[in-house]
C-alpha atoms as a PDB file:
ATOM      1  CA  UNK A   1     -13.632 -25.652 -22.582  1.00  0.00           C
ATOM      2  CA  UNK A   2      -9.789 -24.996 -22.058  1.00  0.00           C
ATOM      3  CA  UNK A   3      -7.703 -23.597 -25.401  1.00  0.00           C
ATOM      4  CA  UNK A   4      -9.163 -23.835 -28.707  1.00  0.00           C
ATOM      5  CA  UNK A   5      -8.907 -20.252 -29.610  1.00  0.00           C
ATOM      6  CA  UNK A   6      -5.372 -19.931 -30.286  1.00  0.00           C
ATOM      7  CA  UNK A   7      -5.009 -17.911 -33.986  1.00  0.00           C
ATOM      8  CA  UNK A   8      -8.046 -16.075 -33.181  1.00  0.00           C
ATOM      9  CA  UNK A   9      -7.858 -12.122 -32.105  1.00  0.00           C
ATOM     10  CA  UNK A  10     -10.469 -10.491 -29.920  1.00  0.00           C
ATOM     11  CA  UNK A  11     -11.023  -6.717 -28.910  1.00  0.00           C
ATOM     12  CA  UNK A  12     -12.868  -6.418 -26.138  1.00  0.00           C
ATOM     13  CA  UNK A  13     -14.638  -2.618 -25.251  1.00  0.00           C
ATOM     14  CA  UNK A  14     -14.847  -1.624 -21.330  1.00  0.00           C
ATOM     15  CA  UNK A  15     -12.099  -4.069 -21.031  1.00  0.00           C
ATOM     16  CA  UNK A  16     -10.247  -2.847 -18.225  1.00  0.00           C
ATOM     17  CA  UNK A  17     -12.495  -3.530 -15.222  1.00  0.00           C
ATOM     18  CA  UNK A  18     -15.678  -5.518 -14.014  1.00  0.00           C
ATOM     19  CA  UNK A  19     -17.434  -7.525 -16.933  1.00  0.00           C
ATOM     20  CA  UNK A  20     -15.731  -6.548 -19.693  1.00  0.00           C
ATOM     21  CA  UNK A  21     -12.071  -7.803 -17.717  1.00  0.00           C
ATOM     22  CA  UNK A  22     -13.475 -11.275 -16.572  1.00  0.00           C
ATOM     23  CA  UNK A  23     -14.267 -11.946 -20.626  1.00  0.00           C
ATOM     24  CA  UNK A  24     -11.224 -10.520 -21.756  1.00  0.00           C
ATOM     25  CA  UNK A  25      -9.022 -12.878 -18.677  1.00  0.00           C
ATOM     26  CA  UNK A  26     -11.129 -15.664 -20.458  1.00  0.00           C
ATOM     27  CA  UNK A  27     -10.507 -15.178 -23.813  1.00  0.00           C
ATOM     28  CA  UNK A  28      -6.597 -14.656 -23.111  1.00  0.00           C
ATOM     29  CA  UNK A  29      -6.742 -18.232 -20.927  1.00  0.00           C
ATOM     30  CA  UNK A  30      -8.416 -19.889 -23.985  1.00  0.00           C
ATOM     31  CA  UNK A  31      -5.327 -18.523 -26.552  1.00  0.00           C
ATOM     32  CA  UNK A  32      -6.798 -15.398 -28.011  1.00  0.00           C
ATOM     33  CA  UNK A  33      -5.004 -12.392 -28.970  1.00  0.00           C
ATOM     34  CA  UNK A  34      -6.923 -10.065 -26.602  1.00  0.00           C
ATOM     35  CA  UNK A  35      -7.014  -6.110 -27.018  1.00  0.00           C
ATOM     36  CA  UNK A  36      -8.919  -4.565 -24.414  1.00  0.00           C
ATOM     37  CA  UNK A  37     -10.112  -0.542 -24.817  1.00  0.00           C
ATOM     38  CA  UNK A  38     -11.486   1.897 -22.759  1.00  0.00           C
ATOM     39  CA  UNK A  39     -11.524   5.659 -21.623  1.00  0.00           C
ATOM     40  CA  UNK A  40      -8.973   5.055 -18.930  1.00  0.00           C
ATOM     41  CA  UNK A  41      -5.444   4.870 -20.061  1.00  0.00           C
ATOM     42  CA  UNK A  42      -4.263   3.923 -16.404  1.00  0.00           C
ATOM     43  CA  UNK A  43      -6.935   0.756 -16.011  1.00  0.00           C
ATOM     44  CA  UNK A  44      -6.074  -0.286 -19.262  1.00  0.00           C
ATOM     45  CA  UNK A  45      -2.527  -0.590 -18.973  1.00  0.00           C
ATOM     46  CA  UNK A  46      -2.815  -2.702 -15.718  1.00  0.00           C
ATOM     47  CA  UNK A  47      -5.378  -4.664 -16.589  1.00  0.00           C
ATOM     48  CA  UNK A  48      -3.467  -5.789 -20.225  1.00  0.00           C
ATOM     49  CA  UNK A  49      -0.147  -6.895 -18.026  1.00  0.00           C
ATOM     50  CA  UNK A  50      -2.358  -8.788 -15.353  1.00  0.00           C
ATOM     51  CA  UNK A  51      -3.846 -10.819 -17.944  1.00  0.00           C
ATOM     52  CA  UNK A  52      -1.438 -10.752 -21.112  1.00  0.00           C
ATOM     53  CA  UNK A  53      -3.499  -8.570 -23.058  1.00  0.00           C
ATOM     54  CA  UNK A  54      -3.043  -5.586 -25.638  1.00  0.00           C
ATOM     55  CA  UNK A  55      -4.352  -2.143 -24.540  1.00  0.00           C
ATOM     56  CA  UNK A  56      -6.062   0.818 -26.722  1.00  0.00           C
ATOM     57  CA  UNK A  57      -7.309   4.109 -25.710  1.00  0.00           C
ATOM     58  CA  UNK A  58     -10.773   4.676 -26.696  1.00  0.00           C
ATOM     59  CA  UNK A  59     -14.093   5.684 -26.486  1.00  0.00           C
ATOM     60  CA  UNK A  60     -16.849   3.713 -27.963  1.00  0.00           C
ATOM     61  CA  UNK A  61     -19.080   6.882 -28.265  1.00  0.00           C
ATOM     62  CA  UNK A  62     -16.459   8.609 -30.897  1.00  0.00           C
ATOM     63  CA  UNK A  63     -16.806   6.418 -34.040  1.00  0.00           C
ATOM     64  CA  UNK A  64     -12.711   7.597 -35.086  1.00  0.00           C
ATOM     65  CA  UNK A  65     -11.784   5.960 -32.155  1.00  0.00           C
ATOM     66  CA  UNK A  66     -13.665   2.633 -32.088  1.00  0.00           C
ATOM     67  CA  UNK A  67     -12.477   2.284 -35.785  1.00  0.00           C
ATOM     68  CA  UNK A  68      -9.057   2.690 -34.412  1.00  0.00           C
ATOM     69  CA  UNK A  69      -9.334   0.262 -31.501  1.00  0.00           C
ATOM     70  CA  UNK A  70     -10.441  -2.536 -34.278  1.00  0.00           C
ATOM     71  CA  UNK A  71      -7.110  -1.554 -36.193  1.00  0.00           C
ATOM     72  CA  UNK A  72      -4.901  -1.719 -33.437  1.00  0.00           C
ATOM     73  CA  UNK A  73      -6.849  -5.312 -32.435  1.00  0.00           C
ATOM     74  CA  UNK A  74      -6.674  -6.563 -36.274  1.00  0.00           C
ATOM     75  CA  UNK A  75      -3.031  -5.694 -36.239  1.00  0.00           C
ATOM     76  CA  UNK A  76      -2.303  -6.979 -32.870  1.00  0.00           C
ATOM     77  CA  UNK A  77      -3.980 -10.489 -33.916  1.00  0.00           C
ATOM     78  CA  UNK A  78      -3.281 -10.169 -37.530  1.00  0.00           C
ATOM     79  CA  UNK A  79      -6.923 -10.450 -38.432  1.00  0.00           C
ATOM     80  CA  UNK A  80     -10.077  -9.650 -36.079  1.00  0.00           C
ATOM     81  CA  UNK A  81     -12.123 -13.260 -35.436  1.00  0.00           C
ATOM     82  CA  UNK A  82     -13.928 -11.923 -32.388  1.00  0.00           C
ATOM     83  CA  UNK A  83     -15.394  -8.331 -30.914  1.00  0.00           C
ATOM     84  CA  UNK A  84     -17.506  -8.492 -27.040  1.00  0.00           C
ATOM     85  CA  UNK A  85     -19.159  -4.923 -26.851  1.00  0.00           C
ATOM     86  CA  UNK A  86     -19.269  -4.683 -23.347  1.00  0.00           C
ATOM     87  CA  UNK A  87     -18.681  -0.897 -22.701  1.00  0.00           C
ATOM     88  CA  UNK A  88     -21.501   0.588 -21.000  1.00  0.00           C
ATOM     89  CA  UNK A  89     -22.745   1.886 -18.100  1.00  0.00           C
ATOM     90  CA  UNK A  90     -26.360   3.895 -16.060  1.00  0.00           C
ATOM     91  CA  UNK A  91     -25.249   7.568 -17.084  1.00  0.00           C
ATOM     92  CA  UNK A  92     -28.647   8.762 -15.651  1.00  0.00           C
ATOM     93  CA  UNK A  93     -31.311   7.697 -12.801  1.00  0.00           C
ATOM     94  CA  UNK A  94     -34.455   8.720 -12.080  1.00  0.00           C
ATOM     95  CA  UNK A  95     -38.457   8.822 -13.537  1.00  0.00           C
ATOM     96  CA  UNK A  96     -38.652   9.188 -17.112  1.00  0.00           C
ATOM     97  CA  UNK A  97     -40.465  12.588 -16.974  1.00  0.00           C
ATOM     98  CA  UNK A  98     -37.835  14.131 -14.946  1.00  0.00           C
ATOM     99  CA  UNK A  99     -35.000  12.915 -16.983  1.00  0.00           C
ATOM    100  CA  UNK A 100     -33.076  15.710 -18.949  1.00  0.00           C
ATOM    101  CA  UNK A 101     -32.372  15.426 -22.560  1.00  0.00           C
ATOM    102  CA  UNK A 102     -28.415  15.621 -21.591  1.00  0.00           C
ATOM    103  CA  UNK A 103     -28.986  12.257 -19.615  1.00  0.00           C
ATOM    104  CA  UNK A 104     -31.201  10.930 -21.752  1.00  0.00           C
ATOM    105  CA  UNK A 105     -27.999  11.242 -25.022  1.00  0.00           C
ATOM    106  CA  UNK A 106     -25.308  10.317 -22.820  1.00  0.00           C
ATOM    107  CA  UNK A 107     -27.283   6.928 -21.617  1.00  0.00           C
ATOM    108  CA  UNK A 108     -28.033   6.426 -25.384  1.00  0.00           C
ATOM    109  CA  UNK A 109     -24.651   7.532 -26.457  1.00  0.00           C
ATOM    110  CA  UNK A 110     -22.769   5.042 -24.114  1.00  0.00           C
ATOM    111  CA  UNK A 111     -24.402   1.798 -24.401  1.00  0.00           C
ATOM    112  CA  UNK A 112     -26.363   1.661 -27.741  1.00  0.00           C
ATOM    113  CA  UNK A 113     -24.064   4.070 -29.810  1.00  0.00           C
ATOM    114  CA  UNK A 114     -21.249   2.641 -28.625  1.00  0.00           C
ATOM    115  CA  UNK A 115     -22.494  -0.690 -29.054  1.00  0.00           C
ATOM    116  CA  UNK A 116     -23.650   0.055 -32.514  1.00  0.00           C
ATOM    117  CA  UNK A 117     -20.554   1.497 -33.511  1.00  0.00           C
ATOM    118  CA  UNK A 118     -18.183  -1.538 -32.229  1.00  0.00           C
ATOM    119  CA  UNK A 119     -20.674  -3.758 -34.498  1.00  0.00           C
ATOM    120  CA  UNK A 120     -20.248  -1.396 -37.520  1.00  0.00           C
ATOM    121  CA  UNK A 121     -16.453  -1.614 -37.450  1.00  0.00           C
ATOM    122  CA  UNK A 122     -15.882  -4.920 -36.077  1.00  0.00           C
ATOM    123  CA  UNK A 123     -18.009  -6.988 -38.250  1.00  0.00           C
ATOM    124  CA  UNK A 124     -16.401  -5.813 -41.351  1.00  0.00           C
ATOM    125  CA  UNK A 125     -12.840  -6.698 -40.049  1.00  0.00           C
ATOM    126  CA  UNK A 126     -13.934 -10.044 -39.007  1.00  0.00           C
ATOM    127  CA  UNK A 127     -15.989 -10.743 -42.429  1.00  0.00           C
ATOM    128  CA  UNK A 128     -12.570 -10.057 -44.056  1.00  0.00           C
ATOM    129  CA  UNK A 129     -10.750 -12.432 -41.527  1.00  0.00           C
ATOM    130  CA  UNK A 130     -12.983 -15.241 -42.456  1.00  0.00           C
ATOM    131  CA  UNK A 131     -15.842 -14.764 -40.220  1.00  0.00           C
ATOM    132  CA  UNK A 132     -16.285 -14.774 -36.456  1.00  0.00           C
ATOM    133  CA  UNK A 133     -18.391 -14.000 -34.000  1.00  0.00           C
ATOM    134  CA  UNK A 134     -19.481 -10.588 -31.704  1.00  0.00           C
ATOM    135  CA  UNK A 135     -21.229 -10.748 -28.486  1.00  0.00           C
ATOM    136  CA  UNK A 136     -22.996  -7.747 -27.460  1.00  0.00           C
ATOM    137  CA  UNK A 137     -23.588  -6.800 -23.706  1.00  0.00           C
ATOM    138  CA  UNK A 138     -27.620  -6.319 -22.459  1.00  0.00           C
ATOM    139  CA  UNK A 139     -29.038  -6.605 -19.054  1.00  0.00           C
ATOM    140  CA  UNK A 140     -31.564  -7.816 -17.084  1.00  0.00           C
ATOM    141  CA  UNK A 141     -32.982  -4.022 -17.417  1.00  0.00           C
ATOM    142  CA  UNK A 142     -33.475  -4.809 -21.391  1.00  0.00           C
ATOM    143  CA  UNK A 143     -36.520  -7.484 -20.677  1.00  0.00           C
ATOM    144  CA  UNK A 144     -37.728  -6.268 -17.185  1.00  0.00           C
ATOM    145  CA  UNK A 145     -39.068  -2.604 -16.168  1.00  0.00           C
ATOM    146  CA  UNK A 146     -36.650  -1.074 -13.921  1.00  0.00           C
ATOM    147  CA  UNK A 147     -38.579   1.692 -12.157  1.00  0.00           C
ATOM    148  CA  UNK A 148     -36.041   4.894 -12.085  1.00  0.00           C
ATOM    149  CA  UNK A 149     -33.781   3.428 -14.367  1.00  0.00           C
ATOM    150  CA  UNK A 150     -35.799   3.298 -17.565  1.00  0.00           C
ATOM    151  CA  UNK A 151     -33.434   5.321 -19.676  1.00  0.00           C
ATOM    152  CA  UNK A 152     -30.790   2.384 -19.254  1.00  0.00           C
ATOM    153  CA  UNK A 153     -33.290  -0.285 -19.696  1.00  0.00           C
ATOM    154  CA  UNK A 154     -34.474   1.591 -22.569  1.00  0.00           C
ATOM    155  CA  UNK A 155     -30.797   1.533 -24.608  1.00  0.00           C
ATOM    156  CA  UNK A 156     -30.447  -2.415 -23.482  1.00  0.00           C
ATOM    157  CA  UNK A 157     -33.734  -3.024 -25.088  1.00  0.00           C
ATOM    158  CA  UNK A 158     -32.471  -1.272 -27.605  1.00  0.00           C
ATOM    159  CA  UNK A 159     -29.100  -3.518 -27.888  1.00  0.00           C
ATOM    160  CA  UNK A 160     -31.554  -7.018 -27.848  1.00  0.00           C
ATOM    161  CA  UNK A 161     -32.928  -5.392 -31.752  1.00  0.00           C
ATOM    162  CA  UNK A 162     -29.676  -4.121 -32.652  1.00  0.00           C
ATOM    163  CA  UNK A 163     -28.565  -7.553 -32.184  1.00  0.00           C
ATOM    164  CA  UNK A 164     -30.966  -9.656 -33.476  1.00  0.00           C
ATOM    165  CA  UNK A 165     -30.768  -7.290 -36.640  1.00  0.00           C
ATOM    166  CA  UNK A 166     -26.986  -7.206 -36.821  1.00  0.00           C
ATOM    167  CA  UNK A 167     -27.017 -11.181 -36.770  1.00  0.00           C
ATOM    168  CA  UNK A 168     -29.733 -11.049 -39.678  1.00  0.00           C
ATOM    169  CA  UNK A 169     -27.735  -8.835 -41.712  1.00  0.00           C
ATOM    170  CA  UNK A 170     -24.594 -10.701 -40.982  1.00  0.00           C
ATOM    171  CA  UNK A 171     -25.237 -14.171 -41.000  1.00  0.00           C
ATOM    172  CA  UNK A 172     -24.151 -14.142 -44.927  1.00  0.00           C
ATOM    173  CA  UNK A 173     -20.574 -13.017 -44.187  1.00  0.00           C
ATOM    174  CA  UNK A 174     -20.111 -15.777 -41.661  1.00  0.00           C
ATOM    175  CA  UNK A 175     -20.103 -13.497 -38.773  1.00  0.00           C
ATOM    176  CA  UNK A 176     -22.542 -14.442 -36.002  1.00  0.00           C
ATOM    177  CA  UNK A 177     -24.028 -11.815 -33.560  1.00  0.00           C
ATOM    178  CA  UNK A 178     -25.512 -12.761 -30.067  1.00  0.00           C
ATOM    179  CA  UNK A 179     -26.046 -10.716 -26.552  1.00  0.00           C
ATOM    180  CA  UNK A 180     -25.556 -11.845 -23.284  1.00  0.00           C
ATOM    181  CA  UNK A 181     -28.288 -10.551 -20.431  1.00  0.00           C
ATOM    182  CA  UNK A 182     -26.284 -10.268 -17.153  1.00  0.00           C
ATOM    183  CA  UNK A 183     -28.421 -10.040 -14.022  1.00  0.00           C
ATOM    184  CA  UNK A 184     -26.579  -8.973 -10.504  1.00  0.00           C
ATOM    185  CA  UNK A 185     -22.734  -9.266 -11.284  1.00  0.00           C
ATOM    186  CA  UNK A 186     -20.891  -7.223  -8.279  1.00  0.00           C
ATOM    187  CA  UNK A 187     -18.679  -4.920 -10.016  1.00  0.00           C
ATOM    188  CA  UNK A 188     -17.236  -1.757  -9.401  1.00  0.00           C
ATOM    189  CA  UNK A 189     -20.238  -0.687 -11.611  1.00  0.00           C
ATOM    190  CA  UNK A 190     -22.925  -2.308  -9.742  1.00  0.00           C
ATOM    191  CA  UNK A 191     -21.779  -1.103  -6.111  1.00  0.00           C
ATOM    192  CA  UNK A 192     -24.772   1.059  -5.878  1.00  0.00           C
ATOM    193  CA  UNK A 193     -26.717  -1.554  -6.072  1.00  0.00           C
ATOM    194  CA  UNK A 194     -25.167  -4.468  -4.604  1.00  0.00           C
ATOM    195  CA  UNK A 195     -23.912  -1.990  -1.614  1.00  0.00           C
ATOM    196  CA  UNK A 196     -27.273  -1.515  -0.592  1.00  0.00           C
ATOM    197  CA  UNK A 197     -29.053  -4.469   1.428  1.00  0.00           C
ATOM    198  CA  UNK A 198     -32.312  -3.777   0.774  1.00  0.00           C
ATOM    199  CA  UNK A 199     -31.706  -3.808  -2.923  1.00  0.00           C
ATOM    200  CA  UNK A 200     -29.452  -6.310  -2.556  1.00  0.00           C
ATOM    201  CA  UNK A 201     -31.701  -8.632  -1.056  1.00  0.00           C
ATOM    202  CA  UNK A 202     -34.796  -7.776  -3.497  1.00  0.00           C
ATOM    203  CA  UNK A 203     -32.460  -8.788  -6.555  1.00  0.00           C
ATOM    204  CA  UNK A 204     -31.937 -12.292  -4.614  1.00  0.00           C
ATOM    205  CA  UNK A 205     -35.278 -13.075  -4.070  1.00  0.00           C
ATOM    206  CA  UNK A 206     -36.207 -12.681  -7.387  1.00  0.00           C
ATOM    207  CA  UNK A 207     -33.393 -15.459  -8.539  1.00  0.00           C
ATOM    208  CA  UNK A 208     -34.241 -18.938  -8.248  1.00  0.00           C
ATOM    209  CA  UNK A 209     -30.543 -19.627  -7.248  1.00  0.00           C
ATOM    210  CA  UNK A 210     -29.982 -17.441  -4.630  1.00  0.00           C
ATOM    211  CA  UNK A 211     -27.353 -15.857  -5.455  1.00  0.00           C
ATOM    212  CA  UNK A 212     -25.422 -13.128  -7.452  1.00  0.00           C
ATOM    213  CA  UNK A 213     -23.132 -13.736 -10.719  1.00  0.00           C
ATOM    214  CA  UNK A 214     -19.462 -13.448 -11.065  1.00  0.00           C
ATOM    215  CA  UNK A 215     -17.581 -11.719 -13.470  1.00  0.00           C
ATOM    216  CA  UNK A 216     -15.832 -15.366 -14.873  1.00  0.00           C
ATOM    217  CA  UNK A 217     -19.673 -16.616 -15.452  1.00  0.00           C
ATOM    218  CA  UNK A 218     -19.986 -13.948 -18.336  1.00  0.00           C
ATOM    219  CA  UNK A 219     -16.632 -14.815 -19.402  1.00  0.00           C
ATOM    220  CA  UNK A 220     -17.951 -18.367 -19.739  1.00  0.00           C
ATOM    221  CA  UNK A 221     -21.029 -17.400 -21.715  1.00  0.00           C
ATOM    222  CA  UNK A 222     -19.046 -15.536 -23.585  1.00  0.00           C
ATOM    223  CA  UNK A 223     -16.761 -17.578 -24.426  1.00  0.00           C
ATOM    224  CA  UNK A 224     -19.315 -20.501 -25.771  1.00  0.00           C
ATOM    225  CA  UNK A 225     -20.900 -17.312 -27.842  1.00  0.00           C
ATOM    226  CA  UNK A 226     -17.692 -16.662 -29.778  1.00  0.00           C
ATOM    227  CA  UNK A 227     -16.449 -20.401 -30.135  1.00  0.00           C
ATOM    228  CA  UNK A 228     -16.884 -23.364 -31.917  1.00  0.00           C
ATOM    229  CA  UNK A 229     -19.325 -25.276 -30.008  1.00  0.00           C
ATOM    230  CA  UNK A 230     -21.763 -21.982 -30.927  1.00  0.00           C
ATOM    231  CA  UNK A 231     -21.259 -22.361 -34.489  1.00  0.00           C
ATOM    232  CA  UNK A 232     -24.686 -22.304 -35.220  1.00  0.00           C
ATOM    233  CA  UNK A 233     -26.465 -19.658 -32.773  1.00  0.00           C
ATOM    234  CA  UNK A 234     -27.028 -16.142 -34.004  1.00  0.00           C
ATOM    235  CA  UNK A 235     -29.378 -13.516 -33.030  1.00  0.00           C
ATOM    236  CA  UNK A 236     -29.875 -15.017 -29.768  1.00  0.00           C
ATOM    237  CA  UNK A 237     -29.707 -12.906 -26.117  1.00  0.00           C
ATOM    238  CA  UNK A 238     -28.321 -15.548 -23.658  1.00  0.00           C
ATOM    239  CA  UNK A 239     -29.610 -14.413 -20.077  1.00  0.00           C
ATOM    240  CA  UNK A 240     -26.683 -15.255 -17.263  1.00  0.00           C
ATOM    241  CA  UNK A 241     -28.811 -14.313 -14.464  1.00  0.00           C
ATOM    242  CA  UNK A 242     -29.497 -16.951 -11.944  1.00  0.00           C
ATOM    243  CA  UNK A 243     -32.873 -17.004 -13.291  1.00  0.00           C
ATOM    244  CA  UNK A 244     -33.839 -13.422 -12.323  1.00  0.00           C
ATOM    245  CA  UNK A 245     -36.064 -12.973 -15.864  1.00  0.00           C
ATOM    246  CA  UNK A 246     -37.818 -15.581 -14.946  1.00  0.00           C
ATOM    247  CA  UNK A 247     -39.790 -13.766 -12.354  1.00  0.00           C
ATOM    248  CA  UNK A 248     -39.713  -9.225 -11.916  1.00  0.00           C
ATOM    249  CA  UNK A 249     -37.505  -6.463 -12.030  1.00  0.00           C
ATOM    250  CA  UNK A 250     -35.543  -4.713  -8.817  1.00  0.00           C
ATOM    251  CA  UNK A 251     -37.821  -2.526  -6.457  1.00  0.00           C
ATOM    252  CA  UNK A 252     -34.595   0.451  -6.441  1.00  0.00           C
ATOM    253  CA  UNK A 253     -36.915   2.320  -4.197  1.00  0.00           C
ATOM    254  CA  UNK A 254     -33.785   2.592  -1.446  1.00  0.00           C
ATOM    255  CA  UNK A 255     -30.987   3.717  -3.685  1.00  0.00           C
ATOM    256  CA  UNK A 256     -32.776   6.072  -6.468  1.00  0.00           C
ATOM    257  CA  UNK A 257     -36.520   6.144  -5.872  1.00  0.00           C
ATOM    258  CA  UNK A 258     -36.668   8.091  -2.325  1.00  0.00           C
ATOM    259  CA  UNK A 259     -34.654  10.883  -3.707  1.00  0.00           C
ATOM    260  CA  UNK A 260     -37.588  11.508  -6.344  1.00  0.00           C
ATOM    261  CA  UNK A 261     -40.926  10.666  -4.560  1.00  0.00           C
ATOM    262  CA  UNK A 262     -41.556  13.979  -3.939  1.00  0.00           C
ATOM    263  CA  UNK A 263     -40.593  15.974  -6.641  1.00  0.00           C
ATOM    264  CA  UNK A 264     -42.492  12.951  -8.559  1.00  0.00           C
ATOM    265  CA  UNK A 265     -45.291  13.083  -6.612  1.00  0.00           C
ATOM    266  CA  UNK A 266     -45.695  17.304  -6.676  1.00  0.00           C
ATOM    267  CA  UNK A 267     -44.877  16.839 -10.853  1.00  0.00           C
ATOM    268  CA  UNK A 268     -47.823  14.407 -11.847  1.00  0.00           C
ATOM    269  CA  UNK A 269     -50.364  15.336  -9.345  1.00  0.00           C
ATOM    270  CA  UNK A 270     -53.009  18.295  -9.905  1.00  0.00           C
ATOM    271  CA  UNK A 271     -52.990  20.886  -7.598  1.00  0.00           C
ATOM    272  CA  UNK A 272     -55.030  21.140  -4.805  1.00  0.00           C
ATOM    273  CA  UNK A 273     -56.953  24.186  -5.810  1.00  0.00           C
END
C-alpha cells in the first residue's frame, strides 16, 4: 500500500517517539502532510527532519493547545483529512485502592482527555475538509485486566466507548473514527516492561505468534484505518497484538506487584486481634 495519500494532511499527537513516530514515518512515506506534536520541543524537532514532517508544541491535556496543533496541521496541509491520537502514556501503577486521586487525574487526563480533546478539534477540521478519518490509540490493557495497572486499563477502556461513540456521532459528516489495540510494542515507553524477562516472557506466551510488535506494524494498521481501502469501517478497535486478546492479561507481579504485596496485603486484611 505505497502512496495514495498525497493531498491529504495528518497531525499526529505523541508524534515524536515510539508509536506515535512509526505512524507518523508511515503516513509521510505514503505522501501525507504530516504534523507531529508533543510536550517535547527537542524530540519533536528531530523527529520532523528525520522523517519530513511538521512539528508543534503541545499538550493534549490543555484543550488551547490541541486546538492549536490542529491549526498549525490544517495550515500546514491546507485542510486536515486525517488525526492518529496516539499521545498517552501509564502516569500511575499500583492496586486500585492504593492509588491517589493525583494519579488517578493525571492517568485520566493523559490518555482519555487528551484523546477526547484531539477528537473534539480534529473532527471538525476534517468535516470541513471533506471528511477523513481519526484513529485513536487503546491497548491491550482496554479489553484485558491488568493487575496493578488498572487505572491505565481503565482510561483505554474508556478510549474503546469514546470511539465507538465518536464514530456514531460522526459517521454523518463523512469522518470515520476507529482505535487500534497495540499489545507488546518495545518502545521507549514500554522498557519497563519489555526490560524485564520475566514479564517479558509472560507477554509472549500469551501470543500465539511468539513474538512482540514493531512500531511500523501500527503504522501499517494505521495506515489501512485512515485510507481508502477502509472506506467503510467505523467504530471498530483493530487489535495489532500477535493475538495476545485472544488468551489473558500480563502477570506484572516482577516489575510493579512486589513493591505493593505488603502494604496490599496489611491494607485489605483484618487485624489479627
Amino acid at each position: 500500500m505505497s502512496g495514495g495519500l498525497e493531498g491529504r494532511s495528518a497531525l499526529v499527537t505523541g508524534g515524536g517517539s515510539g508509536i506515535g513516530l512509526g505512524c507518523a514515518r508511515r503516513l509521510v512515506e505514503d505522501g501525507a502532510t504530516v504534523t507531529i506534536c508533543g510536550r517535547t520541543e527537542a524530540r519533536l524537532r528531530d523527529a520532523a527532519e528525520e522523517i519530513g514532517a511538521h512539528w508543534v508544541v503541545a499538550d493534549v491535556t490543555q484543550e488551547d493547545q490541541v486546538h492549536a496543533a490542529v491549526e498549525a496541521a490544517t495550515a500546514n496541509g491546507g485542510g486536515l483529512h486525517i488525526a492518529v491520537a496516539n499521545a498517552g502514556g501509564g502516569m500511575t501503577a499500583g492496586p486500585i485502592v492504593m492509588t491517589d486521586l493525583e494519579g488517578w487525574n493525571a492517568t485520566l487526563a493523559l490518555n482519555l482527555t487528551g484523546t477526547f480533546l484531539t477528537i473534539k478539534h480534529a473532527a471538525p477540521a476534517i468535516g470541513r475538509s471533506g471528511g477523513g478519518a481519526i484513529v485513536a490509540m487503546s491497548s491491550i490493557a482496554g479489553a484485558l485486566t491488568h493487575r496493578n495497572l488498572g487505572v491505565y486499563a481503565i482510561t483505554k477502556a474508556g478510549v474503546e466507548m469514546l470511539v465507538r461513540n465518536a464514530a456514531d456521532e460522526l459517521g454523518q459528516f463523512g469522518v470515520r473514527v476507529n482505535a487500534i489495540r497495540p499489545g507488546l510494542v518495545p518502545t521507549d515507553a514500554s522498557s519497563v516492561l519489555d526490560g524485564d524477562e520475566a514479564t517479558r516472557q509472560d507477554y509472549l506466551d500469551q501470543m500465539p505468534l511468539g513474538h512482540t510488535g514493531e512500531t511500523s506494524d501500527i503504522g501499517a494498521a494505521v495506515r489501512y484505518l485512515v485510507g481508502d481501502d477502509s472506506r467503510w469501517v467505523t467504530g471498530q478497535v483493530f487489535g495489532v497484538d500477535g493475538g495476545h486478546t485472544l488468551r489473558r492479561g500480563p502477570d506484572l507481579h516482577s516489575v510493579i506487584g512486589q513493591h505493593f504485596e505488603g502494604p496490599l496485603r496489611d491494607l485489605m486484611t483484618p487485624d489479627a486481634g
